[in-house]
C-alpha atoms as a PDB file:
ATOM      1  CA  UNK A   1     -10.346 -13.038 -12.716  1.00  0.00           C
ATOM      2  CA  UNK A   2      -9.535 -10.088 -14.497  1.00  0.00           C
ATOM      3  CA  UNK A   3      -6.593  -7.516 -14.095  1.00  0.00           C
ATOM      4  CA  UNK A   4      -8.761  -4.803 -12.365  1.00  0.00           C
ATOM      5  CA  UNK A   5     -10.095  -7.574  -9.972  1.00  0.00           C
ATOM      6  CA  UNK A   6      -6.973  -9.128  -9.202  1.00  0.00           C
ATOM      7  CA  UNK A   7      -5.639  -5.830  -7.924  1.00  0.00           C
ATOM      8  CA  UNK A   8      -8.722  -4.854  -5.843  1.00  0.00           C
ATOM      9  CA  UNK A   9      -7.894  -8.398  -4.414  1.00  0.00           C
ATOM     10  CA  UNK A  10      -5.125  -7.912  -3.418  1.00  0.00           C
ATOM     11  CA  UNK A  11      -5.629  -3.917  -2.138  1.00  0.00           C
ATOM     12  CA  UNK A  12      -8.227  -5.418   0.082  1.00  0.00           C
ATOM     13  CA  UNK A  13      -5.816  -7.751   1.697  1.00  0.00           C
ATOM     14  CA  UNK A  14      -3.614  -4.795   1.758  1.00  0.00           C
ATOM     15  CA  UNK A  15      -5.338  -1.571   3.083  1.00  0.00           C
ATOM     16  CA  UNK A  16      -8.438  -3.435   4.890  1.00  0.00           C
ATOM     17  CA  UNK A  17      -7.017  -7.450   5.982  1.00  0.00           C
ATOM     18  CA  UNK A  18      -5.010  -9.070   8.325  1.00  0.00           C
ATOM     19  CA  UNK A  19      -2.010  -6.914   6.827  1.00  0.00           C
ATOM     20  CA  UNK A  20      -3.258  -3.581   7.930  1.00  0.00           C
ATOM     21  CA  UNK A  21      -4.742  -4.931  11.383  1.00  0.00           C
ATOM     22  CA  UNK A  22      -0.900  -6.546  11.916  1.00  0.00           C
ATOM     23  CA  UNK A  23       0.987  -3.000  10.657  1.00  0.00           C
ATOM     24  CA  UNK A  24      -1.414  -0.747  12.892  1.00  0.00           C
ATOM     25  CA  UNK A  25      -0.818  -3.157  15.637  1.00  0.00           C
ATOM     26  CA  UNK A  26       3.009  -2.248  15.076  1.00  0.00           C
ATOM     27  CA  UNK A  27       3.227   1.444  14.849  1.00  0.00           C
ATOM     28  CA  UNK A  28       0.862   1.837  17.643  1.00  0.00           C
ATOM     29  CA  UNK A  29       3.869   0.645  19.799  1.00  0.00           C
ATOM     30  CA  UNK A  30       7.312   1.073  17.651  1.00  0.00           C
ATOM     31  CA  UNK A  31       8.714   5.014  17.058  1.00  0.00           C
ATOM     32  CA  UNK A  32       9.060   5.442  13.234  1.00  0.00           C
ATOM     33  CA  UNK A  33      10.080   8.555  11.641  1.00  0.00           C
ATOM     34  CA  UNK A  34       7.395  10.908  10.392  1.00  0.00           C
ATOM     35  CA  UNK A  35       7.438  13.878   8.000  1.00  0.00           C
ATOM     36  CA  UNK A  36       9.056  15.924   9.578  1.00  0.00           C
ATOM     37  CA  UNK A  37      12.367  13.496  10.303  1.00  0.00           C
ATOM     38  CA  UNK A  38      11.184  12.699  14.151  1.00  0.00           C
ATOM     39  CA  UNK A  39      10.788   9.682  16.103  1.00  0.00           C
ATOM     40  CA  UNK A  40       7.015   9.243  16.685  1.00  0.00           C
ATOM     41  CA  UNK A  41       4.794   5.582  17.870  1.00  0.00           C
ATOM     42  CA  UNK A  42       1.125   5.979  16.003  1.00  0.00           C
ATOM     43  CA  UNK A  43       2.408   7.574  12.553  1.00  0.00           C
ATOM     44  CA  UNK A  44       0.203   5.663  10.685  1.00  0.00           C
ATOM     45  CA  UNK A  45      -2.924   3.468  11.720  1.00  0.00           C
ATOM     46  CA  UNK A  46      -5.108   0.689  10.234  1.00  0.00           C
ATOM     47  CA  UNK A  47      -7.658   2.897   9.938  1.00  0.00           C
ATOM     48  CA  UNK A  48      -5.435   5.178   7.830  1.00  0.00           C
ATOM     49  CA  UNK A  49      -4.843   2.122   5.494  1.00  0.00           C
ATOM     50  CA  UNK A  50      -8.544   1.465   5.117  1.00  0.00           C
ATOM     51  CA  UNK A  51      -9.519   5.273   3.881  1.00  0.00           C
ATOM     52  CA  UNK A  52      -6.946   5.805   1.300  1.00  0.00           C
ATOM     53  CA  UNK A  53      -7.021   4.364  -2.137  1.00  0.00           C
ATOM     54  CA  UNK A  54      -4.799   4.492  -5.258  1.00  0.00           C
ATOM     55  CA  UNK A  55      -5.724   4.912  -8.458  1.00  0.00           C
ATOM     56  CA  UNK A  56      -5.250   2.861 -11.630  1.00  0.00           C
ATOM     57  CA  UNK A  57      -2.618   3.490 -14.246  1.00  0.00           C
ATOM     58  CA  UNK A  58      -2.034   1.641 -17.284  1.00  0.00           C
ATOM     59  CA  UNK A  59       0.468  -0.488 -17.328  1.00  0.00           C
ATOM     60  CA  UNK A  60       4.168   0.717 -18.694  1.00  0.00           C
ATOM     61  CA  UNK A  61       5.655  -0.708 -21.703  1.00  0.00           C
ATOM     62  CA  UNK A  62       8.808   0.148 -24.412  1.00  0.00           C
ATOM     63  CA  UNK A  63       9.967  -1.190 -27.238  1.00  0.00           C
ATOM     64  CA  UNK A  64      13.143  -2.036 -27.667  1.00  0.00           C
ATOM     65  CA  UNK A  65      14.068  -3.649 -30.723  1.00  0.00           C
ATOM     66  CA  UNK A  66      12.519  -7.035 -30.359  1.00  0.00           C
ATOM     67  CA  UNK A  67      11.788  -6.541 -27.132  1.00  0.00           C
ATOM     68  CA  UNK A  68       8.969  -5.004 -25.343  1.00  0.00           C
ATOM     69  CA  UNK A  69       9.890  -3.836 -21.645  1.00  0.00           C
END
């Protein structure tokens, strides 16, 4: 499995599995603070998870004598 793959693998998990379903679950009933530095319960859904996506970037490298960081 490729990088590219391995990512979407994991970003499924992420913004669409069990992880999402468990962290809506959560906010729905615990106050976390929004935007605006307030207290709120519902800031952020799983359904908010599942319509956002990142984008890719290549990965970040420097040289540094022998090294490559």
């Amino acid at each position: 499995m490729g990088r590219e793959a391995q990512i979407d693998a994991a970003r499924d998990c992420f913004y669409r599995g069990f992880f999402a379903a468990a962290l809506g679950a959560y906010l729905e009933t615990t106050a976390a603070m929004d935007a605006y530095g307030e207290r709120r319960k519902g800031v952020l859904s799983a359904d908010d998870l599942a319509t956002w996506s990142a984008s890719y970037e290549a990965p970040l490298s420097y040289d540094y004598g022998d090294w490559r960081l």
